[in-house]
PDB file of N, CA and C in Angstrom:
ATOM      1  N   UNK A   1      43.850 -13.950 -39.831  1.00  0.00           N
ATOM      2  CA  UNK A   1      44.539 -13.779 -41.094  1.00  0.00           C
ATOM      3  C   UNK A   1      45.719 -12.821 -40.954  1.00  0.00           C
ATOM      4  N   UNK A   2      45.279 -12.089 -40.010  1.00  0.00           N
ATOM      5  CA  UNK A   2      46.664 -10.560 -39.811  1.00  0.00           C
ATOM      6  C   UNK A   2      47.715 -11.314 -39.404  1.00  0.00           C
ATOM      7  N   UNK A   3      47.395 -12.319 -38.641  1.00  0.00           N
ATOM      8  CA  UNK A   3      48.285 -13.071 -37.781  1.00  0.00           C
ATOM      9  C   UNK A   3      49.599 -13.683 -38.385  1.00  0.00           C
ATOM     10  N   UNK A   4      48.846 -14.543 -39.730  1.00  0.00           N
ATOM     11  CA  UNK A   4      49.515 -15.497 -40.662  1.00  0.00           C
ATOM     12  C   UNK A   4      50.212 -14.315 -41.598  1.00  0.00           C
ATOM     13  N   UNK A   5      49.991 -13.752 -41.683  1.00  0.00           N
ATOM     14  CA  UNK A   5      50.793 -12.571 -42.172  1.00  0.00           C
ATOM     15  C   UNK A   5      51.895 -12.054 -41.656  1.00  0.00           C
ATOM     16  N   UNK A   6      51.925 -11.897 -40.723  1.00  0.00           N
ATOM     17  CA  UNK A   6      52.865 -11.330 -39.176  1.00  0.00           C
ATOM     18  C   UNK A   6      54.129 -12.450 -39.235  1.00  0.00           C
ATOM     19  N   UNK A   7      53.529 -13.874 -39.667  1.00  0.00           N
ATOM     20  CA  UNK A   7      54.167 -14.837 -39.103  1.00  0.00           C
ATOM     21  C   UNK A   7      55.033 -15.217 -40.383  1.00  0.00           C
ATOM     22  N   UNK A   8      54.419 -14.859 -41.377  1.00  0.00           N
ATOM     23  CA  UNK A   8      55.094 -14.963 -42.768  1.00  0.00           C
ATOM     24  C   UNK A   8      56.138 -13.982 -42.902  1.00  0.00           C
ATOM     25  N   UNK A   9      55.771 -12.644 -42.530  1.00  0.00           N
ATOM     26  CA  UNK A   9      56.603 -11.395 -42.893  1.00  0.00           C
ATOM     27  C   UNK A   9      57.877 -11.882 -41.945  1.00  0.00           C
ATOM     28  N   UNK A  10      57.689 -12.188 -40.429  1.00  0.00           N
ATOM     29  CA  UNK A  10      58.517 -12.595 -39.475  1.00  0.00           C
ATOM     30  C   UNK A  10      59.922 -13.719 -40.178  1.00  0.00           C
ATOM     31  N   UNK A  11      58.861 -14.596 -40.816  1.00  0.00           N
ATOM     32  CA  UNK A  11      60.326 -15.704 -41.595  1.00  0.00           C
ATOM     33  C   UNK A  11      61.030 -15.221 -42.030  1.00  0.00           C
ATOM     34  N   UNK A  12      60.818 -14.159 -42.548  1.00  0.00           N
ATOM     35  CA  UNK A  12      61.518 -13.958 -43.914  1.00  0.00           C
ATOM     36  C   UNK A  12      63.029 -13.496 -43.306  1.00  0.00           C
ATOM     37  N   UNK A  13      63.873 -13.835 -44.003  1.00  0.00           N
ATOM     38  CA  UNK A  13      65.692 -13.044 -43.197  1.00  0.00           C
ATOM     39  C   UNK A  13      64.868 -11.492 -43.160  1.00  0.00           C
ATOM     40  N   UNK A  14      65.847 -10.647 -42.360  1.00  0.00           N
ATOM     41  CA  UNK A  14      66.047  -9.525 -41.904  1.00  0.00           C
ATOM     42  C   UNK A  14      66.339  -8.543 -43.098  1.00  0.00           C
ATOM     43  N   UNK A  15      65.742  -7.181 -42.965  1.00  0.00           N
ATOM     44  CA  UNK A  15      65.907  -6.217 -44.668  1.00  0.00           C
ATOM     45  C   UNK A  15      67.496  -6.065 -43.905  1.00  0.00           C
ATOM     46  N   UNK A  16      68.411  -5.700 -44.981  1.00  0.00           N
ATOM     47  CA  UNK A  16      69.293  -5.078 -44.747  1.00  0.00           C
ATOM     48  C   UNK A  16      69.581  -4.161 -44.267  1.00  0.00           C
ATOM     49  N   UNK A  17      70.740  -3.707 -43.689  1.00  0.00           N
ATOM     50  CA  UNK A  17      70.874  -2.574 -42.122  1.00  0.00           C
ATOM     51  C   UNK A  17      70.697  -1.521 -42.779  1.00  0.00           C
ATOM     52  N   UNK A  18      70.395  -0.979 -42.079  1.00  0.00           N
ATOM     53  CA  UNK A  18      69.711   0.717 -42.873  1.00  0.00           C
ATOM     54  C   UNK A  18      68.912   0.859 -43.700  1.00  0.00           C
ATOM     55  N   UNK A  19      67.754  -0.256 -43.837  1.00  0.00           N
ATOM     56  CA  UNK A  19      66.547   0.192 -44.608  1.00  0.00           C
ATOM     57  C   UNK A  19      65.036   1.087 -43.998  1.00  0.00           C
ATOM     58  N   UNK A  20      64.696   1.675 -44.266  1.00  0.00           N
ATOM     59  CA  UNK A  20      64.101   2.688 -43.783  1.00  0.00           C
ATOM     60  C   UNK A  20      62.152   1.766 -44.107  1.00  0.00           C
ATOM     61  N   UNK A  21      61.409   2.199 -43.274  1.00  0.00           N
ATOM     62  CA  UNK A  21      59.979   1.399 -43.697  1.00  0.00           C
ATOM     63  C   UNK A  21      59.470   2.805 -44.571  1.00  0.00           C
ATOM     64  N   UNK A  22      59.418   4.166 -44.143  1.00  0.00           N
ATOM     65  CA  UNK A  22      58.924   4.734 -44.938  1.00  0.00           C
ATOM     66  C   UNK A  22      59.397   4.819 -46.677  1.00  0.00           C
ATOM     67  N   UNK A  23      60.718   4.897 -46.588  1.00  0.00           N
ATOM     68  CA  UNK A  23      61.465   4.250 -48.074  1.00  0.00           C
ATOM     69  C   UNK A  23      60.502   3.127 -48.917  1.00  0.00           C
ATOM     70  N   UNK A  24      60.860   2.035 -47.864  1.00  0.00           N
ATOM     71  CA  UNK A  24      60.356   0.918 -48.606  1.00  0.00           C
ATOM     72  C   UNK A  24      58.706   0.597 -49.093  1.00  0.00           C
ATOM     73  N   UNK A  25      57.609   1.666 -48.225  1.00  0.00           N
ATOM     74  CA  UNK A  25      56.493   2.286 -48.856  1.00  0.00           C
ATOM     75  C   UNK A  25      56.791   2.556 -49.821  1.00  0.00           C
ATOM     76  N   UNK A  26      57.183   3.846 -49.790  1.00  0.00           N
ATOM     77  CA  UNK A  26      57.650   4.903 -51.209  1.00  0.00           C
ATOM     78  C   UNK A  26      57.833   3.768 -52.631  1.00  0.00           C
ATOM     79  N   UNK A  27      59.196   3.217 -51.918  1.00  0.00           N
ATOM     80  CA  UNK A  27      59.510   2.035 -53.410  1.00  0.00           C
ATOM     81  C   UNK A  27      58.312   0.925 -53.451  1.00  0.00           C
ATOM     82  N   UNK A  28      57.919   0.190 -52.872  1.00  0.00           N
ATOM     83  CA  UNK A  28      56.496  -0.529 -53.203  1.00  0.00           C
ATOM     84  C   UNK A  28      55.395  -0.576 -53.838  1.00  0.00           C
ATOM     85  N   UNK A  29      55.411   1.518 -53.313  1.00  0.00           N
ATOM     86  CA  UNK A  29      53.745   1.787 -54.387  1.00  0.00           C
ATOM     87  C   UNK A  29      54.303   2.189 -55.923  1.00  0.00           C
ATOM     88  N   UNK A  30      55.529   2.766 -55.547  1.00  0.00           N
ATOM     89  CA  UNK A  30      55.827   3.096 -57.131  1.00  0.00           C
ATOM     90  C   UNK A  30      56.217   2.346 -57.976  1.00  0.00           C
ATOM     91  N   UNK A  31      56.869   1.502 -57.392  1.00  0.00           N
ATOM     92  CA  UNK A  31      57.805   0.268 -58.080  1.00  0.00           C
ATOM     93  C   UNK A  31      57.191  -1.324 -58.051  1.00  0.00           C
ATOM     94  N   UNK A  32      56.532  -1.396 -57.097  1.00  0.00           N
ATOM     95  CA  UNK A  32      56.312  -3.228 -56.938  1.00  0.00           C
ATOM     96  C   UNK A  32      57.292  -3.823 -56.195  1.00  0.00           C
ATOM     97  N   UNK A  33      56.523  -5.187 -56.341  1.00  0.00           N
ATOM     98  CA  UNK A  33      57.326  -6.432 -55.407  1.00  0.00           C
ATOM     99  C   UNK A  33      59.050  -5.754 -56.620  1.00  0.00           C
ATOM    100  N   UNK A  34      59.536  -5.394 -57.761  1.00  0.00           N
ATOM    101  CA  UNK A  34      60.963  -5.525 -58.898  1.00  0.00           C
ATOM    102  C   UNK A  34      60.980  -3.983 -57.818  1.00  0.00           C
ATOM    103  N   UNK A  35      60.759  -3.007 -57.367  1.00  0.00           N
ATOM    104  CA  UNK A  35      61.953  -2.518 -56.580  1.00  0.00           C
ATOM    105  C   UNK A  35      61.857  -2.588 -55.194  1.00  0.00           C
ATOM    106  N   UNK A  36      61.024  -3.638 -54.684  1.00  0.00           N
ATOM    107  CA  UNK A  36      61.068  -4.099 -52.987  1.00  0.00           C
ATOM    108  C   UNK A  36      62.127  -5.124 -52.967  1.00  0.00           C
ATOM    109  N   UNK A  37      62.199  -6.081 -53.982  1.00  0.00           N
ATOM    110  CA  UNK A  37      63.445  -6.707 -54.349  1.00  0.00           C
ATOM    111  C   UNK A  37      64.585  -6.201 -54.457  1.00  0.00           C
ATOM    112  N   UNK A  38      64.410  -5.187 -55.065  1.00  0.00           N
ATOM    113  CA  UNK A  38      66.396  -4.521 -55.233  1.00  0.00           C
ATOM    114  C   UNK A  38      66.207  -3.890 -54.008  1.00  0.00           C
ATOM    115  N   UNK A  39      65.610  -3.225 -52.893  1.00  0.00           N
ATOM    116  CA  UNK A  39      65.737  -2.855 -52.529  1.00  0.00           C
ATOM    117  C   UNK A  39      66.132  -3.098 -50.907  1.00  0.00           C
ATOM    118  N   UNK A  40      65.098  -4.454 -50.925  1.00  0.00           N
ATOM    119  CA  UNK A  40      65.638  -5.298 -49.696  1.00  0.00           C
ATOM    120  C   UNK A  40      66.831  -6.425 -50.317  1.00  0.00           C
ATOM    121  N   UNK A  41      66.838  -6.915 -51.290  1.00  0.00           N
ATOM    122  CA  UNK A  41      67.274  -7.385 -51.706  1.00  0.00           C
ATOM    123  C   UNK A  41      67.281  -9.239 -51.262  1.00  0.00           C
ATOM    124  N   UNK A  42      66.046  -9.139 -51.792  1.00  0.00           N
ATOM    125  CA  UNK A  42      65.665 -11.337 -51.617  1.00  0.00           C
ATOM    126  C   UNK A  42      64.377 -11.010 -52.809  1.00  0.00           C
ATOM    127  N   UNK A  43      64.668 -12.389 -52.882  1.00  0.00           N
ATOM    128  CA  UNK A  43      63.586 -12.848 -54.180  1.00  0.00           C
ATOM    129  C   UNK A  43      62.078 -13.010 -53.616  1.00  0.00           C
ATOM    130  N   UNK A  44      62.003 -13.126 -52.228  1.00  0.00           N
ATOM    131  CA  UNK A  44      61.002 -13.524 -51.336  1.00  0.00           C
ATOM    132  C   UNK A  44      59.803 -11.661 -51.909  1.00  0.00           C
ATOM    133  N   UNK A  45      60.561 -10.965 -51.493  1.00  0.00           N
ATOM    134  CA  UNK A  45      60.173  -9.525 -51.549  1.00  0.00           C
ATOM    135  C   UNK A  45      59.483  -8.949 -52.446  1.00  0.00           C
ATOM    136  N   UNK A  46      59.869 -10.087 -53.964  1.00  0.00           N
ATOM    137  CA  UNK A  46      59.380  -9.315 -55.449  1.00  0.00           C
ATOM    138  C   UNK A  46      58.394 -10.829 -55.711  1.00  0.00           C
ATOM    139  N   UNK A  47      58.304 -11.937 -54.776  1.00  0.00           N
ATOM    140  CA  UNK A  47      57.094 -12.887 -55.235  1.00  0.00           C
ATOM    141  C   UNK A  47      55.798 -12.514 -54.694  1.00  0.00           C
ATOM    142  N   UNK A  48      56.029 -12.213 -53.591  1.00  0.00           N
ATOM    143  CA  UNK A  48      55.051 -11.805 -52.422  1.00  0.00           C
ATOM    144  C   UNK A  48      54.222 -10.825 -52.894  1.00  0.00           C
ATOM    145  N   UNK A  49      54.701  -9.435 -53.412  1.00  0.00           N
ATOM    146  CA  UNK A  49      53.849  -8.309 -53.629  1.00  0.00           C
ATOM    147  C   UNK A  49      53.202  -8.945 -55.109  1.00  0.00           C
ATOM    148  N   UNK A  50      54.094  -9.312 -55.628  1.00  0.00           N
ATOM    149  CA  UNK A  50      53.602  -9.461 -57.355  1.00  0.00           C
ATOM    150  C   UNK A  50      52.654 -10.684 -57.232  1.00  0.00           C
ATOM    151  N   UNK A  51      52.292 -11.670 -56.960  1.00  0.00           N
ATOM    152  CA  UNK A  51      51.436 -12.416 -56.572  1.00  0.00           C
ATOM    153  C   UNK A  51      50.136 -11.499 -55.746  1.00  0.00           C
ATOM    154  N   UNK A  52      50.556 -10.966 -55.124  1.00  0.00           N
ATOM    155  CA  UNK A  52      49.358 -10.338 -54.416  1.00  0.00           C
ATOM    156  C   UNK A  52      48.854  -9.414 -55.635  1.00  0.00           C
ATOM    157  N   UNK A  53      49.356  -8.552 -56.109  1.00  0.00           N
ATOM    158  CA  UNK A  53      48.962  -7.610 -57.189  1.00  0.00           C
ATOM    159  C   UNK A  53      48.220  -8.345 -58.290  1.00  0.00           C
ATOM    160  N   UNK A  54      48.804  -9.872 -58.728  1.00  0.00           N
ATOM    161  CA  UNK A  54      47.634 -10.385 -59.654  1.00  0.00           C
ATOM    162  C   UNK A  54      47.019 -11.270 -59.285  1.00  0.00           C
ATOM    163  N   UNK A  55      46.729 -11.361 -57.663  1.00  0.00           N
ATOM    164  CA  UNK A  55      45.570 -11.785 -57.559  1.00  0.00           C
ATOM    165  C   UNK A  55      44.498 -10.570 -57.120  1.00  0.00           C
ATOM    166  N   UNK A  56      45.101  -9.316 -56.911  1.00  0.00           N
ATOM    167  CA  UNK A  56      44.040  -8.315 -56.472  1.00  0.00           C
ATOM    168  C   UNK A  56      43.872  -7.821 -58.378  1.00  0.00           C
ATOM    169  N   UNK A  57      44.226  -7.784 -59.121  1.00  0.00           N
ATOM    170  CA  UNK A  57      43.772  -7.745 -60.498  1.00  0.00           C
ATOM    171  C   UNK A  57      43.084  -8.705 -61.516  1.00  0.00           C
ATOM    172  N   UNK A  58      43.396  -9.762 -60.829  1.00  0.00           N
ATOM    173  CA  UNK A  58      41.923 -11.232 -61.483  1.00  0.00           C
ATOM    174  C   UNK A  58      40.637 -10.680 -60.365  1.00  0.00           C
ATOM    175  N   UNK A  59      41.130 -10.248 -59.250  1.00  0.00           N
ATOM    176  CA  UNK A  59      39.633  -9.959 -58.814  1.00  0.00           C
ATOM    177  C   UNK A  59      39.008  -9.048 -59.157  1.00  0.00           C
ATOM    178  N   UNK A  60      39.618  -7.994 -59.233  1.00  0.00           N
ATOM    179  CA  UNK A  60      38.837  -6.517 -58.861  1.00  0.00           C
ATOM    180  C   UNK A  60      39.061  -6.015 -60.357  1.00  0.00           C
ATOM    181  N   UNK A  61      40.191  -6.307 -61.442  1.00  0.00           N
ATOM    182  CA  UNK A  61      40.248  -5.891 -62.623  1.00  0.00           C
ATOM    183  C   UNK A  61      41.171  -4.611 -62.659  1.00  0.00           C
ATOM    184  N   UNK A  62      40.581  -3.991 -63.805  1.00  0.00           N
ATOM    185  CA  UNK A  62      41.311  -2.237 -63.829  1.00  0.00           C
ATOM    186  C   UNK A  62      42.117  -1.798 -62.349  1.00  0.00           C
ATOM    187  N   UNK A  63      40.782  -1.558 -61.440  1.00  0.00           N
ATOM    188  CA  UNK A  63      41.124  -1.352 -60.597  1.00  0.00           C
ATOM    189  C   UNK A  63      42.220  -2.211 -59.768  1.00  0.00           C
ATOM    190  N   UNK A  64      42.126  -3.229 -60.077  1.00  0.00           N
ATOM    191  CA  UNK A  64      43.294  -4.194 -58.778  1.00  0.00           C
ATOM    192  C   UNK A  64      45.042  -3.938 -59.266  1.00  0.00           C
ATOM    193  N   UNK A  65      45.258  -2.965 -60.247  1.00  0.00           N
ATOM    194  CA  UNK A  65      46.519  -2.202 -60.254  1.00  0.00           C
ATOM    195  C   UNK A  65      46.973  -1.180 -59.496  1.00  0.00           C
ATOM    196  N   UNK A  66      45.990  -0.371 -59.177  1.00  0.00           N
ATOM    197  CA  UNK A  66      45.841   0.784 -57.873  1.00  0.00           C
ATOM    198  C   UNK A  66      46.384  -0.318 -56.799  1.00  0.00           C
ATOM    199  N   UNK A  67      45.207  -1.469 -56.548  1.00  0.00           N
ATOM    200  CA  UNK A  67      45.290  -2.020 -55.016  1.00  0.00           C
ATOM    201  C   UNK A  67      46.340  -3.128 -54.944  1.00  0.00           C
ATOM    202  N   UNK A  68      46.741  -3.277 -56.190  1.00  0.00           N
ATOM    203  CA  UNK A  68      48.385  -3.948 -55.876  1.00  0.00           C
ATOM    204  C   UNK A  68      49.274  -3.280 -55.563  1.00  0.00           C
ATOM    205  N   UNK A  69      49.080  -1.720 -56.078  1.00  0.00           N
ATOM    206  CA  UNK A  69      50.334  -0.584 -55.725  1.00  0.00           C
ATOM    207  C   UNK A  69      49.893  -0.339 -54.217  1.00  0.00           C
ATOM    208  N   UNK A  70      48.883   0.002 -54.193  1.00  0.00           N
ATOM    209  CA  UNK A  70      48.805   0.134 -52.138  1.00  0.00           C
ATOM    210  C   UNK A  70      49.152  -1.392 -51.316  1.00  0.00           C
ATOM    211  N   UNK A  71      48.657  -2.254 -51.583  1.00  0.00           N
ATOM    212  CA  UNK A  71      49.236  -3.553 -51.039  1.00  0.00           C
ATOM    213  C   UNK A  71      50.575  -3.521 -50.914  1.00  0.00           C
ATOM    214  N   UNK A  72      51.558  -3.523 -52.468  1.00  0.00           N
ATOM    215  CA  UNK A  72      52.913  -3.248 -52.808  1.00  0.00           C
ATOM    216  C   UNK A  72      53.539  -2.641 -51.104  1.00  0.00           C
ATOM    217  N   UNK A  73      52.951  -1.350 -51.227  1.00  0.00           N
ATOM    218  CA  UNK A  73      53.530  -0.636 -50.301  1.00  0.00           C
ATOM    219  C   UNK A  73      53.356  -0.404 -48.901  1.00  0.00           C
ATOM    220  N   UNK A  74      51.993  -1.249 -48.463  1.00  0.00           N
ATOM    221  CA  UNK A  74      52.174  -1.578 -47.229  1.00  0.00           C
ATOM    222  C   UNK A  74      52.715  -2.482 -46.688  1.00  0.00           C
ATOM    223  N   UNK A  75      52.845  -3.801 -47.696  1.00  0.00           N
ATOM    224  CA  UNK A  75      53.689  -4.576 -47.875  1.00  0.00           C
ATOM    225  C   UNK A  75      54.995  -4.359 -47.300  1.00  0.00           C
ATOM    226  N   UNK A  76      55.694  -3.749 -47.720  1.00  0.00           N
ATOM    227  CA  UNK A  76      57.123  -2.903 -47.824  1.00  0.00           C
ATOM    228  C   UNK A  76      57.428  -2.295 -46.579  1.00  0.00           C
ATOM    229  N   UNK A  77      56.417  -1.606 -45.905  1.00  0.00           N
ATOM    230  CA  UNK A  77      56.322  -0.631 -44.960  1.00  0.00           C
ATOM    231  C   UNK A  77      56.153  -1.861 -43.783  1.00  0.00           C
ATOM    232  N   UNK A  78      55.332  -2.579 -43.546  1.00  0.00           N
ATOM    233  CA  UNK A  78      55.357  -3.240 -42.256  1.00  0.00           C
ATOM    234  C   UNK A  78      56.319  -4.267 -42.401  1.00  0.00           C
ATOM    235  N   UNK A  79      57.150  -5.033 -43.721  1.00  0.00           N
ATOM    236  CA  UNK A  79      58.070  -6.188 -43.816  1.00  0.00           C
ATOM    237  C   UNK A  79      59.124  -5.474 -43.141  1.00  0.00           C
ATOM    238  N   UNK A  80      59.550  -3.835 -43.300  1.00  0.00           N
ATOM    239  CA  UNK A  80      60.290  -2.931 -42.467  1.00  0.00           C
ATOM    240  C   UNK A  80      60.777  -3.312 -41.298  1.00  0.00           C
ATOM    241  N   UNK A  81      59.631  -2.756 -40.836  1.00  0.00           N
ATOM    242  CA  UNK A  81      58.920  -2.269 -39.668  1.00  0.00           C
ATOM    243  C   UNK A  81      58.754  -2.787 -38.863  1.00  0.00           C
ATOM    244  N   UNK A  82      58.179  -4.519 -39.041  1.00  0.00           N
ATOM    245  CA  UNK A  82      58.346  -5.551 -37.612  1.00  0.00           C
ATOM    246  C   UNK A  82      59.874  -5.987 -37.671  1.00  0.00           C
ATOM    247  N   UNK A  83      60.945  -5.672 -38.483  1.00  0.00           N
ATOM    248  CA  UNK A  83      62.089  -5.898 -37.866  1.00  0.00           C
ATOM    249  C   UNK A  83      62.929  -4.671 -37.444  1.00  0.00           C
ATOM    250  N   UNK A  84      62.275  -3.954 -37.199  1.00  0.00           N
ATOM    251  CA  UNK A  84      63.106  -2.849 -36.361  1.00  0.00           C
ATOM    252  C   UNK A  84      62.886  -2.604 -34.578  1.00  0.00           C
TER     253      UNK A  84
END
């Protein structure tokens, strides 16, 4: 499953030059897929986390807002990160 992940994050075009992975943590957990989007700037960036966030909130409930904001931002941090 890590794999298909790797291979998904990999498609995606390249973040723009000078984006930082610890940044794009930071903006993920606070903000969501709406500032991983402005921030990498593709639409790919703000479907991905926000889909994940409500499906970790039909599961888990209350709680799956926390674990969309940590998803959000690891999200962010490794979409970085394997292109550097």
């Amino acid at each position: 499953m890590i794999g298909g992940i790797e291979r998904l994050i990999r498609a995606l075009p390249e973040p723009r030059y000078g984006a930082s992975a610890n940044v794009a943590a930071v903006v993920g957990f606070l903000f969501g897929g709406i500032g991983l989007a402005i921030y990498l700037r593709t639409v790919a960036d703000f479907l991905i986390p926000v889909g994940i966030a409500l499906a970790a909130i039909v599961l888990f409930g209350d709680p799956g807002w926390f674990a969309g904001a940590v998803i959000a931002g690891i999200y962010g941090y490794f979409r970085v990160s394997l292109h550097e």
